[in-house]
C-alpha atoms as a PDB file:
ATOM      1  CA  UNK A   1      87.265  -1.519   6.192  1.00  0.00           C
ATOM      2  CA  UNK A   2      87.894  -3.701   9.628  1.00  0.00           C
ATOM      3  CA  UNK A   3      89.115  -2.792  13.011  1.00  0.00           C
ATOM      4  CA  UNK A   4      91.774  -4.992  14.260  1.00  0.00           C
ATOM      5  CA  UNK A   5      90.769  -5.341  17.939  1.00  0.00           C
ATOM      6  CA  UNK A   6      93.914  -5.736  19.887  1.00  0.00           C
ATOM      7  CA  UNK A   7      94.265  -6.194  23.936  1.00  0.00           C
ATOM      8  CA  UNK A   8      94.161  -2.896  24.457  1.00  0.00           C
ATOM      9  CA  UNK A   9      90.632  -2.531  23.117  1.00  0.00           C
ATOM     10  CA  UNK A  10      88.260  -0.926  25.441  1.00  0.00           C
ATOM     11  CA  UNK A  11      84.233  -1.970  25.313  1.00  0.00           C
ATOM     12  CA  UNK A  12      81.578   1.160  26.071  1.00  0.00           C
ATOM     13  CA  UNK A  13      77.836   0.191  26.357  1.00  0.00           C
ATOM     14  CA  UNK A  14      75.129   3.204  26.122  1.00  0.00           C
ATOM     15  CA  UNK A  15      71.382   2.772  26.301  1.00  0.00           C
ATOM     16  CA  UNK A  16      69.333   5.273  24.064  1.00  0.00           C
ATOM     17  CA  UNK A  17      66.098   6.217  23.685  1.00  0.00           C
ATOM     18  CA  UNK A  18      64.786   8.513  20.583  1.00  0.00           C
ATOM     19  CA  UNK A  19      62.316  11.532  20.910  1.00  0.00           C
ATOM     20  CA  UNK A  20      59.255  10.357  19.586  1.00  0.00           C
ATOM     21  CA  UNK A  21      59.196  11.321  15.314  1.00  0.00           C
ATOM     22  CA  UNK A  22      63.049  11.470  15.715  1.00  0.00           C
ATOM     23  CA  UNK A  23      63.669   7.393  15.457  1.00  0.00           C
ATOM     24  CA  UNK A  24      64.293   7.808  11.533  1.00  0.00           C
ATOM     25  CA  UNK A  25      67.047  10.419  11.968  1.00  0.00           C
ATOM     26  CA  UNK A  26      68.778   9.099  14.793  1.00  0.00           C
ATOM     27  CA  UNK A  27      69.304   5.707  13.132  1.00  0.00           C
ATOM     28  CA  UNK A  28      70.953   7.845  10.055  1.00  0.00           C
ATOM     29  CA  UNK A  29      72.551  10.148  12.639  1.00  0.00           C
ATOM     30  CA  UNK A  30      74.381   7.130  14.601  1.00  0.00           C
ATOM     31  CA  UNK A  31      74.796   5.430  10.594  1.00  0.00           C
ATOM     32  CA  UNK A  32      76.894   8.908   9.932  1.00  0.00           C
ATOM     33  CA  UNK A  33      78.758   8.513  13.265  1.00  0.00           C
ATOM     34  CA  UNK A  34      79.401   5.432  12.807  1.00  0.00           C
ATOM     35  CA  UNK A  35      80.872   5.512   9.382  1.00  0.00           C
ATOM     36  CA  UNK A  36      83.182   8.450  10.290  1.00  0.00           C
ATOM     37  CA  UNK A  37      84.361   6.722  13.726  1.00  0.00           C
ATOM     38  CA  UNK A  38      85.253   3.646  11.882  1.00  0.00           C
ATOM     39  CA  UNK A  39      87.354   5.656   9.330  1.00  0.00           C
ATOM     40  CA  UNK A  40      89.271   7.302  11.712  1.00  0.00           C
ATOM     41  CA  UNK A  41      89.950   4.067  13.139  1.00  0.00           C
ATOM     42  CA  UNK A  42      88.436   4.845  16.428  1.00  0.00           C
ATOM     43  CA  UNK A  43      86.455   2.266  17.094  1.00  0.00           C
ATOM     44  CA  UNK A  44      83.879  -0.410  15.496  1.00  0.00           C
ATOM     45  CA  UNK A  45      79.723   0.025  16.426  1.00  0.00           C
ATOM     46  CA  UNK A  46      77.055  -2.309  17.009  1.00  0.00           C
ATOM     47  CA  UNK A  47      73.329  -0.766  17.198  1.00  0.00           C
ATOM     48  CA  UNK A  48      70.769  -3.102  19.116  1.00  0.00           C
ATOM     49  CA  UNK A  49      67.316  -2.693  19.905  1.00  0.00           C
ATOM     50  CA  UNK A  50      65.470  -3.933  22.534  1.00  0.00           C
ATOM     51  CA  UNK A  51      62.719  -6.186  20.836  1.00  0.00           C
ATOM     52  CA  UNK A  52      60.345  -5.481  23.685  1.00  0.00           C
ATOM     53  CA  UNK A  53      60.873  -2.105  24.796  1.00  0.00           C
ATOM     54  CA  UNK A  54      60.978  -0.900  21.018  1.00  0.00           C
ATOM     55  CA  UNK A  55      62.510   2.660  22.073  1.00  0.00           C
ATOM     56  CA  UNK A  56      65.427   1.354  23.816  1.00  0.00           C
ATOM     57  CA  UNK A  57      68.460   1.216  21.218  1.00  0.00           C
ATOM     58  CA  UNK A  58      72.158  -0.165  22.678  1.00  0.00           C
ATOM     59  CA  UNK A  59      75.009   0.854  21.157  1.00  0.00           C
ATOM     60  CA  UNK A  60      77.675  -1.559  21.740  1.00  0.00           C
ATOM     61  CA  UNK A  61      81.304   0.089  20.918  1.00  0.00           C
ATOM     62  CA  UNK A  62      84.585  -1.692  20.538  1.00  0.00           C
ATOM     63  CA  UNK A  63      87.231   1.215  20.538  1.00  0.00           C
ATOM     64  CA  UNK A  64      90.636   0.663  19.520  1.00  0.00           C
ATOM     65  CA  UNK A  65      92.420   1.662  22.392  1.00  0.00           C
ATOM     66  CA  UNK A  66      91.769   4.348  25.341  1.00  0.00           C
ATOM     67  CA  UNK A  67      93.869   6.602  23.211  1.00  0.00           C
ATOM     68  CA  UNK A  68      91.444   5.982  20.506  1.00  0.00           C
ATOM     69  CA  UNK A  69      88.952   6.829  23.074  1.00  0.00           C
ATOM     70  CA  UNK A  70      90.257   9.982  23.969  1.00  0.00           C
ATOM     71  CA  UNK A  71      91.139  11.056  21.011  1.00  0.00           C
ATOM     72  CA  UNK A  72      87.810  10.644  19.110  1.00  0.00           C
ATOM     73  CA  UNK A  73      86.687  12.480  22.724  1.00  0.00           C
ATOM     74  CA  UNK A  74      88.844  15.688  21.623  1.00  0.00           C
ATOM     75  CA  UNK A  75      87.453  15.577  17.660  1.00  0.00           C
ATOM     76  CA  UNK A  76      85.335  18.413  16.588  1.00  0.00           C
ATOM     77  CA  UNK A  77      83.574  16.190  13.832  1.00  0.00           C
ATOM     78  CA  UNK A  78      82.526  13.636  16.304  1.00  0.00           C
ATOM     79  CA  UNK A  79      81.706  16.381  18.865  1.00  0.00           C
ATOM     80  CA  UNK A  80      79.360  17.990  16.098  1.00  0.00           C
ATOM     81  CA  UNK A  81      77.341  14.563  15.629  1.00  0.00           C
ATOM     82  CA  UNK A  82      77.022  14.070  19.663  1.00  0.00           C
ATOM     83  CA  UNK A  83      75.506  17.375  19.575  1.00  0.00           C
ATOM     84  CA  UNK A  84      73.149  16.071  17.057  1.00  0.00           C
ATOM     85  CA  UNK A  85      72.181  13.215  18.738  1.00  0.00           C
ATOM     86  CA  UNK A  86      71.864  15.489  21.692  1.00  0.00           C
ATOM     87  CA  UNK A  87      68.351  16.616  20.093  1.00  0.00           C
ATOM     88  CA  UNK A  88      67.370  13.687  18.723  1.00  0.00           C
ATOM     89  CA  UNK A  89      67.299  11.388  21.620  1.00  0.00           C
ATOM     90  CA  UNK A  90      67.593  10.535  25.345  1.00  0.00           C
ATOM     91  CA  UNK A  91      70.830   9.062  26.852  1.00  0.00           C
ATOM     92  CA  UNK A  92      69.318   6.711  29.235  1.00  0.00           C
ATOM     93  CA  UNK A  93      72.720   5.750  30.414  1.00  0.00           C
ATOM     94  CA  UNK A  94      76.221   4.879  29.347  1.00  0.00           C
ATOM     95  CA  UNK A  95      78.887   2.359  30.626  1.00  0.00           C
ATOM     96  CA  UNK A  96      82.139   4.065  29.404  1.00  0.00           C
ATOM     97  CA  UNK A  97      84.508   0.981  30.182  1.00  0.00           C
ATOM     98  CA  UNK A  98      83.856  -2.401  30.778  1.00  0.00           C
ATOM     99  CA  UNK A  99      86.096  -5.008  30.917  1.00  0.00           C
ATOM    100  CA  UNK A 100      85.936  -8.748  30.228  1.00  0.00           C
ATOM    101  CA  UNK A 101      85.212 -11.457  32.988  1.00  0.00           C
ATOM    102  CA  UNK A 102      87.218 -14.613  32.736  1.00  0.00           C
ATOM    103  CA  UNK A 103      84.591 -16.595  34.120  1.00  0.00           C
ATOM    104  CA  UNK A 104      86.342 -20.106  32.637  1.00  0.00           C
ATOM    105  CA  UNK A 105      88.896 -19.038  35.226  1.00  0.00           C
ATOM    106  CA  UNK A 106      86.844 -18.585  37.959  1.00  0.00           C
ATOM    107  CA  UNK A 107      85.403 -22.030  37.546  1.00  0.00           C
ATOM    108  CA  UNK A 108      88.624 -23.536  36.809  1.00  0.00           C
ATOM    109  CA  UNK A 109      89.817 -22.019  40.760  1.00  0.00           C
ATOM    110  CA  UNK A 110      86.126 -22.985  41.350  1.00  0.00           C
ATOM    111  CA  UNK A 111      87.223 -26.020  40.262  1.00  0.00           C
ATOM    112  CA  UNK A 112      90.132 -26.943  41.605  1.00  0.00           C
ATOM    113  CA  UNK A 113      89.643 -25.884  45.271  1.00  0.00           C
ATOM    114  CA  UNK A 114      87.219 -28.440  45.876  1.00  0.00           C
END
């Protein structure tokens, strides 16, 4: 099952850290998040771990839309998994939207001024 991400898709970065003994669950924790996101058409995951700094797992999320957003914000089954998570690791810190840079722009302007 794929996620057709349109313009309106909205990126979300958060940086996590499991409790020590809790890595094991929270991978299968974020695996059952995942899964049910995706189904619902929210949004698509990445999980990333810091090869250095072992602890420190990104999640990289692609949702649909910001209505997707907010809507998956407002579901009780994804609320009950967040509240899992909440005991199974440490939010180091989130980026809630980011947007693209069009830096091939910027050096086309670059560019073109000089």
């Amino acid at each position: 099952v794929g996620i057709e991400l349109t313009p309106d898709a909205v990126l979300s970065i958060a940086v996590m850290e499991p409790f020590e003994g809790c890595e094991d669950e929270f991978v299968a924790v974020l695996g059952e998040l995942y899964a049910l996101l995706e189904r619902k058409a929210y949004c698509r995951d990445t999980l990333l771990r810091n090869r250095k700094d072992p602890p420190h797992y990104f999640n990289i999320r692609h949702w649909t839309s910001l209505e997707a957003r907010q809507e998956a914000h407002e579901d009780p089954e994804v609320h009950r998994y967040w509240a899992k998570l909440g005991h199974l690791c440490k939010m180091v810190r989130v980026h809630e939207i980011l947007d693209d840079v069009d830096w091939k722009a910027a050096m086309a302007v670059k560019k073109s001024s000089n």
